[in-house]
N, C-alpha and C. Protein backbone atom coordinates (compact mmCIF):
# COMPACT_ATOMS: atom_id res chain seq x y z
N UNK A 1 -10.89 -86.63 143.13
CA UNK A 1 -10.60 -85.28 142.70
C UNK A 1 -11.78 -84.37 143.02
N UNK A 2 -11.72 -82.72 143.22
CA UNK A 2 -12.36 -81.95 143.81
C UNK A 2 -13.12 -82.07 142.51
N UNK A 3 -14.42 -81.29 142.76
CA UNK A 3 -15.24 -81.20 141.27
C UNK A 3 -14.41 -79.90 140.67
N UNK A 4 -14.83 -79.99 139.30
CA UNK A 4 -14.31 -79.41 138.28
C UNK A 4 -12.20 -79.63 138.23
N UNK A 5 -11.90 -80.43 139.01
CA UNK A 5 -10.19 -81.10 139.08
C UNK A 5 -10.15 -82.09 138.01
N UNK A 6 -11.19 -82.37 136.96
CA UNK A 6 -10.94 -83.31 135.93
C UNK A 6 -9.52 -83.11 135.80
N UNK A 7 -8.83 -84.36 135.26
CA UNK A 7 -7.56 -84.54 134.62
C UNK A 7 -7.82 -84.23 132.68
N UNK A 8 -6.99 -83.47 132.67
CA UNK A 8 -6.89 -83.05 131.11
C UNK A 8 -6.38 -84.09 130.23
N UNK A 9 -6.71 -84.15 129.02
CA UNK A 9 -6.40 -85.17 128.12
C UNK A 9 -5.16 -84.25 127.59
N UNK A 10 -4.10 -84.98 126.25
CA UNK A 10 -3.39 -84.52 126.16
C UNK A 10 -4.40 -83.07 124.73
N UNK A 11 -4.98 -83.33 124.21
CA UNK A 11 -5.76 -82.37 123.22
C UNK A 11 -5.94 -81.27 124.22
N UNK A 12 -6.72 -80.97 125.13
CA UNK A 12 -7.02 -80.36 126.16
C UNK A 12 -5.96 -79.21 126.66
N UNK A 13 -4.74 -80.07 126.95
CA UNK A 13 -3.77 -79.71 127.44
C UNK A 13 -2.65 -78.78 126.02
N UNK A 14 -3.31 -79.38 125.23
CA UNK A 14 -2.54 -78.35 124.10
C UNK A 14 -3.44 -77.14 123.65
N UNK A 15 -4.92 -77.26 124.02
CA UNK A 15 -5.62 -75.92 123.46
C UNK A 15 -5.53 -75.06 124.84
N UNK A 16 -5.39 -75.53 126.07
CA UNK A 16 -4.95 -74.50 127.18
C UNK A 16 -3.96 -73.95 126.87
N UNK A 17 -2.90 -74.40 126.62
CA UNK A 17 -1.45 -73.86 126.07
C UNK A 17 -1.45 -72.69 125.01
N UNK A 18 -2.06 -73.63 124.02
CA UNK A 18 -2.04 -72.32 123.47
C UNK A 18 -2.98 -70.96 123.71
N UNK A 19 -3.88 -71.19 123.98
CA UNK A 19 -5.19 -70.17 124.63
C UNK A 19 -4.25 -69.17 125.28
N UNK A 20 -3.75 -70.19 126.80
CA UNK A 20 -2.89 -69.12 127.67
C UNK A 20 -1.76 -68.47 126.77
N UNK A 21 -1.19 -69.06 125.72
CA UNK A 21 -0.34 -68.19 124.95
C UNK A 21 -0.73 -67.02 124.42
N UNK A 22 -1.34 -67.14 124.13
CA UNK A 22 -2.23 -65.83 123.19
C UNK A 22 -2.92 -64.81 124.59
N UNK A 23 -3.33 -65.19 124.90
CA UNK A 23 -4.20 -64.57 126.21
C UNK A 23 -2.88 -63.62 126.77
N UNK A 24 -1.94 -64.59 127.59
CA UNK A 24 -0.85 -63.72 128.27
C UNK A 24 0.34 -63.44 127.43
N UNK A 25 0.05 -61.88 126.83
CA UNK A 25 1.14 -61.16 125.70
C UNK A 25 2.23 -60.35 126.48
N UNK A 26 2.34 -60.65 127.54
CA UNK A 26 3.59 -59.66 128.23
C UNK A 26 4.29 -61.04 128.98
N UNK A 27 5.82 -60.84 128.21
CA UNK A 27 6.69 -61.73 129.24
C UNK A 27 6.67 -61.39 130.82
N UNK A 28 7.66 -63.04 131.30
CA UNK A 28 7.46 -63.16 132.60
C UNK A 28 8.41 -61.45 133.27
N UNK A 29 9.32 -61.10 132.41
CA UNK A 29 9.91 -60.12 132.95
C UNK A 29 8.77 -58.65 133.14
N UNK A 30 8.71 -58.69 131.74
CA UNK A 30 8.08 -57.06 131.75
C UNK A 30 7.14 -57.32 132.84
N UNK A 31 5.94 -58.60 133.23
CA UNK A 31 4.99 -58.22 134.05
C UNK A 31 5.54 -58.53 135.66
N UNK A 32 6.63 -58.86 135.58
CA UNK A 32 7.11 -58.80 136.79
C UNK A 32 7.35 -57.09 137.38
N UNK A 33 7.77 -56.54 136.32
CA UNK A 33 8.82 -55.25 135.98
C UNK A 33 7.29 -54.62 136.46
N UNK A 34 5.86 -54.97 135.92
CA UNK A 34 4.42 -53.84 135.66
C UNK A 34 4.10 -54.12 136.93
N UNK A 35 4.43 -55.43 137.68
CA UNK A 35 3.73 -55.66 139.21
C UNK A 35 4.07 -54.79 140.37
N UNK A 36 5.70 -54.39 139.75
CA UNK A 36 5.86 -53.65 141.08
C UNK A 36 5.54 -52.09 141.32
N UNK A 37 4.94 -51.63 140.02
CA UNK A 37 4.51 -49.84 139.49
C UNK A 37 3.15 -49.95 140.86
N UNK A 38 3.03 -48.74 141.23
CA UNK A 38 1.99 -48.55 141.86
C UNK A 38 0.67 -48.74 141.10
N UNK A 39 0.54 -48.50 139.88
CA UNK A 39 -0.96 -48.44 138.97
C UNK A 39 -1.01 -50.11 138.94
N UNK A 40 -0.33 -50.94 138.89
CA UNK A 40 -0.51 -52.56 139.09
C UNK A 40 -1.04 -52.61 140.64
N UNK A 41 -1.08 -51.84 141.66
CA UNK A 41 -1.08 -51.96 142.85
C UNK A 41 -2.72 -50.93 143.56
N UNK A 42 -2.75 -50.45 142.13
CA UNK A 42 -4.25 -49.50 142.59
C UNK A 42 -5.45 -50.04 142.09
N UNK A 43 -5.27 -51.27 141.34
CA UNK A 43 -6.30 -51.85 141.13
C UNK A 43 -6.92 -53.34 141.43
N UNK A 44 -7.90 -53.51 141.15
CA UNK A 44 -8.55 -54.83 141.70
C UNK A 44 -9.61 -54.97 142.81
N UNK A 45 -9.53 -56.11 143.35
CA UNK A 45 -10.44 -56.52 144.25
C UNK A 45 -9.82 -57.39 145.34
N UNK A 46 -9.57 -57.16 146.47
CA UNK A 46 -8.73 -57.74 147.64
C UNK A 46 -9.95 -58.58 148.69
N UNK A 47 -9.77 -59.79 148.74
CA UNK A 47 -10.28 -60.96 149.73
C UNK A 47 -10.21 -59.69 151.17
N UNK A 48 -11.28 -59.79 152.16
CA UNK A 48 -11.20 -59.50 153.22
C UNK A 48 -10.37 -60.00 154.24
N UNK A 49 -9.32 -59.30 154.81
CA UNK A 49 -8.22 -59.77 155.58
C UNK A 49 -7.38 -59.33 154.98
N UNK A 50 -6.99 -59.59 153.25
CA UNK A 50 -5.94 -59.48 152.63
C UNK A 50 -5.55 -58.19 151.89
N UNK A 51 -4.34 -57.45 151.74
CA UNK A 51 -3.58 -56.60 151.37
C UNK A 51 -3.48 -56.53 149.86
N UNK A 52 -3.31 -57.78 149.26
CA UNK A 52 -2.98 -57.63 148.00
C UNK A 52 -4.15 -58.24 146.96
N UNK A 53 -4.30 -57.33 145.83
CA UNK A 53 -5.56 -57.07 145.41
C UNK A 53 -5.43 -59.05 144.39
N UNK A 54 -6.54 -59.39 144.16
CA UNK A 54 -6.49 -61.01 143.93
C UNK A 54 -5.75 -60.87 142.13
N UNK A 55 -5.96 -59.65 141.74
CA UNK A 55 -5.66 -59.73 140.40
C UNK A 55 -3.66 -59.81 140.37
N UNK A 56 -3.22 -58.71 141.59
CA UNK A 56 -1.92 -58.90 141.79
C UNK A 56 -1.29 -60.37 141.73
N UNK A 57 -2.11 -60.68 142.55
CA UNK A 57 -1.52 -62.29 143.18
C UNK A 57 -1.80 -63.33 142.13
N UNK A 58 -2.39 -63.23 141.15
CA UNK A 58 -2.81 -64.06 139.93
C UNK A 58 -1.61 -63.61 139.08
N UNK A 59 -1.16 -62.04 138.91
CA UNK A 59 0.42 -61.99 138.02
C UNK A 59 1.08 -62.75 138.71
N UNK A 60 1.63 -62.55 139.53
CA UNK A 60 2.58 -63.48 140.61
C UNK A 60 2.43 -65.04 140.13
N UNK A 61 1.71 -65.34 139.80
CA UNK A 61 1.10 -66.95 139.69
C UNK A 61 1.27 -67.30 138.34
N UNK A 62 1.06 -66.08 137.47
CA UNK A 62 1.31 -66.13 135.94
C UNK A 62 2.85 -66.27 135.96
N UNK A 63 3.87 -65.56 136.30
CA UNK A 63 4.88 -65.17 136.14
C UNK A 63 5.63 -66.95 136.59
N UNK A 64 5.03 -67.23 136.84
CA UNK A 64 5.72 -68.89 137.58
C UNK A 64 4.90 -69.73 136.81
N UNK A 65 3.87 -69.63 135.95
CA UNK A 65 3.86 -70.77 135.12
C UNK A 65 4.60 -70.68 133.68
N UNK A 66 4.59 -69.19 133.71
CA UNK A 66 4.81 -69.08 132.21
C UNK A 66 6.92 -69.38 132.58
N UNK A 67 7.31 -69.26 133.64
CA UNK A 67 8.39 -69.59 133.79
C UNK A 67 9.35 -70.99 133.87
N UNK A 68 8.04 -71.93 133.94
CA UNK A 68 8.07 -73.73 133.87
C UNK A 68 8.44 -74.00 132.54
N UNK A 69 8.76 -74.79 132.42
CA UNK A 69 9.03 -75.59 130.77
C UNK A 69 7.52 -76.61 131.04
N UNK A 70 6.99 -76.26 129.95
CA UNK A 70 5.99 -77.14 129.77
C UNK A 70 5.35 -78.54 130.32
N UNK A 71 6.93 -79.25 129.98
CA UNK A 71 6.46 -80.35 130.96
C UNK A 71 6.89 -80.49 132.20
N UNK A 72 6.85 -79.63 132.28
CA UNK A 72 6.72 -79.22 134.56
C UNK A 72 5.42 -78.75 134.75
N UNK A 73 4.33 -78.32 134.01
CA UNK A 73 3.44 -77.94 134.27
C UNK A 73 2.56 -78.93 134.69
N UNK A 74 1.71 -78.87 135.98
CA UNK A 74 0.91 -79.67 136.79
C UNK A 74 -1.00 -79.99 136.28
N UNK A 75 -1.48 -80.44 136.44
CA UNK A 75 -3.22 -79.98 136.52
C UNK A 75 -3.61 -79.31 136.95
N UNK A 76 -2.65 -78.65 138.25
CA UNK A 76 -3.14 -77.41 138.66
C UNK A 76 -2.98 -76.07 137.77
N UNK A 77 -1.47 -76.24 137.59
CA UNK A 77 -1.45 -75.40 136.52
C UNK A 77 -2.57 -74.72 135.32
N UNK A 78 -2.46 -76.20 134.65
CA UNK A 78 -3.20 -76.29 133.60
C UNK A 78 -4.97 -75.56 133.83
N UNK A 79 -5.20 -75.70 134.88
CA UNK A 79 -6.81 -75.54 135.28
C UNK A 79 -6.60 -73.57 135.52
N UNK A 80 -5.10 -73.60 136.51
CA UNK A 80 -5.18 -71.83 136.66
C UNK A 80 -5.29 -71.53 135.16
N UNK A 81 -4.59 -72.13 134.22
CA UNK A 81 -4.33 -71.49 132.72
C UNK A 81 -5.56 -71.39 132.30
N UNK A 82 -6.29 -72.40 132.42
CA UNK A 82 -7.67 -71.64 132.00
C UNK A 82 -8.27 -70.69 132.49
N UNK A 83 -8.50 -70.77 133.33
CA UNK A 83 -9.01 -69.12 134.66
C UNK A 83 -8.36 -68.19 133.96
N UNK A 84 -7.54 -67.91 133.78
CA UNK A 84 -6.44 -66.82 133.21
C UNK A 84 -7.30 -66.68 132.25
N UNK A 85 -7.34 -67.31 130.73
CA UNK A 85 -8.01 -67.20 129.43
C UNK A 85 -9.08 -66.76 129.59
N UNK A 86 -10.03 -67.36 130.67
CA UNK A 86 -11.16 -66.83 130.80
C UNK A 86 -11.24 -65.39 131.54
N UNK A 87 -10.58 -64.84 132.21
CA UNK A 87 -10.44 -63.70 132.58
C UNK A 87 -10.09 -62.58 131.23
N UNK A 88 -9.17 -62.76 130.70
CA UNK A 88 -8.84 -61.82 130.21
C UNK A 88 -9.57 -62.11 128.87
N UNK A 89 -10.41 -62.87 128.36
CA UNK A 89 -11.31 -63.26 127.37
C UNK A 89 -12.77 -61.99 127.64
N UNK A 90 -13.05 -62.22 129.28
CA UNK A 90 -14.22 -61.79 129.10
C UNK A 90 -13.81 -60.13 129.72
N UNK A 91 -13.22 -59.37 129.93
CA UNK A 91 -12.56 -58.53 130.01
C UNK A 91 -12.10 -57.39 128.26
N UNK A 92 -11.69 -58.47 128.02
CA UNK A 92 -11.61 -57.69 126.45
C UNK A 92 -12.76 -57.21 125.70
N UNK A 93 -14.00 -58.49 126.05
CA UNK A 93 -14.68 -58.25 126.04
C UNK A 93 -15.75 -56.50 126.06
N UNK A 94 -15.38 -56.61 127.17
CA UNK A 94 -16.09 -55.44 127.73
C UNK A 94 -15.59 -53.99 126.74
N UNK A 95 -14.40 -53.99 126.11
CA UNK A 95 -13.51 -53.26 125.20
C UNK A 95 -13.35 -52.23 125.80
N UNK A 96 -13.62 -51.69 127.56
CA UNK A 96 -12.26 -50.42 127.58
C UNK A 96 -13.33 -49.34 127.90
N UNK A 97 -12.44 -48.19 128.39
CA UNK A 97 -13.79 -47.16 128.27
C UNK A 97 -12.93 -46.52 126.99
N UNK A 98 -14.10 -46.01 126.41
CA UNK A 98 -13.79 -45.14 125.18
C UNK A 98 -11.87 -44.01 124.83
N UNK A 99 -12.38 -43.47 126.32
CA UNK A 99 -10.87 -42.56 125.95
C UNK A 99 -9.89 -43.22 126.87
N UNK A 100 -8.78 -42.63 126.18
CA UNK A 100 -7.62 -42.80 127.60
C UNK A 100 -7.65 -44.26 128.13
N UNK A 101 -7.84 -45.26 127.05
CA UNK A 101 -7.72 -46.69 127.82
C UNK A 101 -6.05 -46.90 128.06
N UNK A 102 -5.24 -46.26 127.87
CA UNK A 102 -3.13 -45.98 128.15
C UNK A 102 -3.74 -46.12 129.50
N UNK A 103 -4.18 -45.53 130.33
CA UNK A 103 -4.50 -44.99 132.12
C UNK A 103 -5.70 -45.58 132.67
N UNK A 104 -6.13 -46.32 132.33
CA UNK A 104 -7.48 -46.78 132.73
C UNK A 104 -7.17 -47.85 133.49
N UNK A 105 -8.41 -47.86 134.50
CA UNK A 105 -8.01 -49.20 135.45
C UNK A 105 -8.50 -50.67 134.64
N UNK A 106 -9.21 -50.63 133.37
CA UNK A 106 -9.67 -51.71 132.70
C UNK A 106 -8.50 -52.15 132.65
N UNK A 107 -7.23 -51.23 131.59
CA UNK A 107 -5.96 -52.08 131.43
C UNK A 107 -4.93 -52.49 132.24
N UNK A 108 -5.34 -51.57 133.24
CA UNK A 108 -4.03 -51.73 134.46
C UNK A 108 -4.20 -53.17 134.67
N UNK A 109 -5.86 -53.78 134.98
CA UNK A 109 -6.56 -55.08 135.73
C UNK A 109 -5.90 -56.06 134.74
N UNK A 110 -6.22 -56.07 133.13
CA UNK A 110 -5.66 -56.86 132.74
C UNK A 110 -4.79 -56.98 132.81
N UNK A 111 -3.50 -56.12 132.78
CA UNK A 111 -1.71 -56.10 132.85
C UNK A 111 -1.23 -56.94 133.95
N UNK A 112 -2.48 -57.18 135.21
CA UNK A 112 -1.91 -57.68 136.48
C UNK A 112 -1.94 -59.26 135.99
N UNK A 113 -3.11 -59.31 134.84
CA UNK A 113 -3.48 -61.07 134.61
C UNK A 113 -2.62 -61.32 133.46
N UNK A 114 -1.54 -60.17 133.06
CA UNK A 114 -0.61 -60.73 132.11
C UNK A 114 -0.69 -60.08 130.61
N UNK A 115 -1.86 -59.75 130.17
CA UNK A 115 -2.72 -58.96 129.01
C UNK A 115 -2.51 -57.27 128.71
N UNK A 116 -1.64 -56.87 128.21
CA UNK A 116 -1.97 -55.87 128.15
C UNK A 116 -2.12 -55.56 126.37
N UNK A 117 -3.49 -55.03 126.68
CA UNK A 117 -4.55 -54.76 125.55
C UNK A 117 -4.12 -53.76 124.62
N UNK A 118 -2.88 -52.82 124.80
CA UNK A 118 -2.34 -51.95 123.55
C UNK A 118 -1.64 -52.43 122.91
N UNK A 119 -1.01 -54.00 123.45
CA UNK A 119 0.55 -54.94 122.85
C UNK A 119 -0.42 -55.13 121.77
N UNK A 120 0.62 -55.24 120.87
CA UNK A 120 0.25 -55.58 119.03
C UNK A 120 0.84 -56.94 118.86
């Protein structure tokens, strides 16, 4: 296995689960529905060569795990699910700019990783 490809225990595999639960608060629909708005499409950071910004292509990726039944979910899976948590963990972090976080590209970025930070 590649480094950091450890195989998850089953404990492991239930605190990713839930982590990514909590972490990604917008169903597979609505962020399908937010991917295709242009403000999902004006933000991020795009690989050289590539068109679509890496945060896009990570909804896309969300939208297909959170669409598996659990036990279809792979190690790969499981390892993106963490990336995910950790993204939008250290992101919240940062808490936003002061005004107008409705329009801000802080929330747009998270909305692409599944998070959007006004859901209650």
């Amino acid at each position: 296995m590649a480094q950091g490809a450890e195989s998850l225990d089953e404990a492991e595999r239930k605190r990713v689960w839930a982590d990514f639960r909590s972490a990604v608060n917008m169903s597979p629909a609505a962020l399908e529905k937010w991917l295709r708005t242009e403000e999902s499409r004006s933000v991020g950071w795009t690989h050289e060569g590539e068109s679509e910004a890496v945060g896009h292509q990570e909804g896309r990726r969300i939208v297909e795990i959170r669409r598996r039944r659990k036990s279809d979910l792979t190690e790969d899976d499981y390892r993106h699910m963490r990336k995910v948590v950790g993204y939008v963990h250290r992101h919240m972090a940062q808490g936003g700019p002061k005004e107008d976080k409705t329009h801000s590209r802080w929330r747009y970025s998270l909305m692409n990783w599944g998070h959007d930070p006004l859901k209650a």
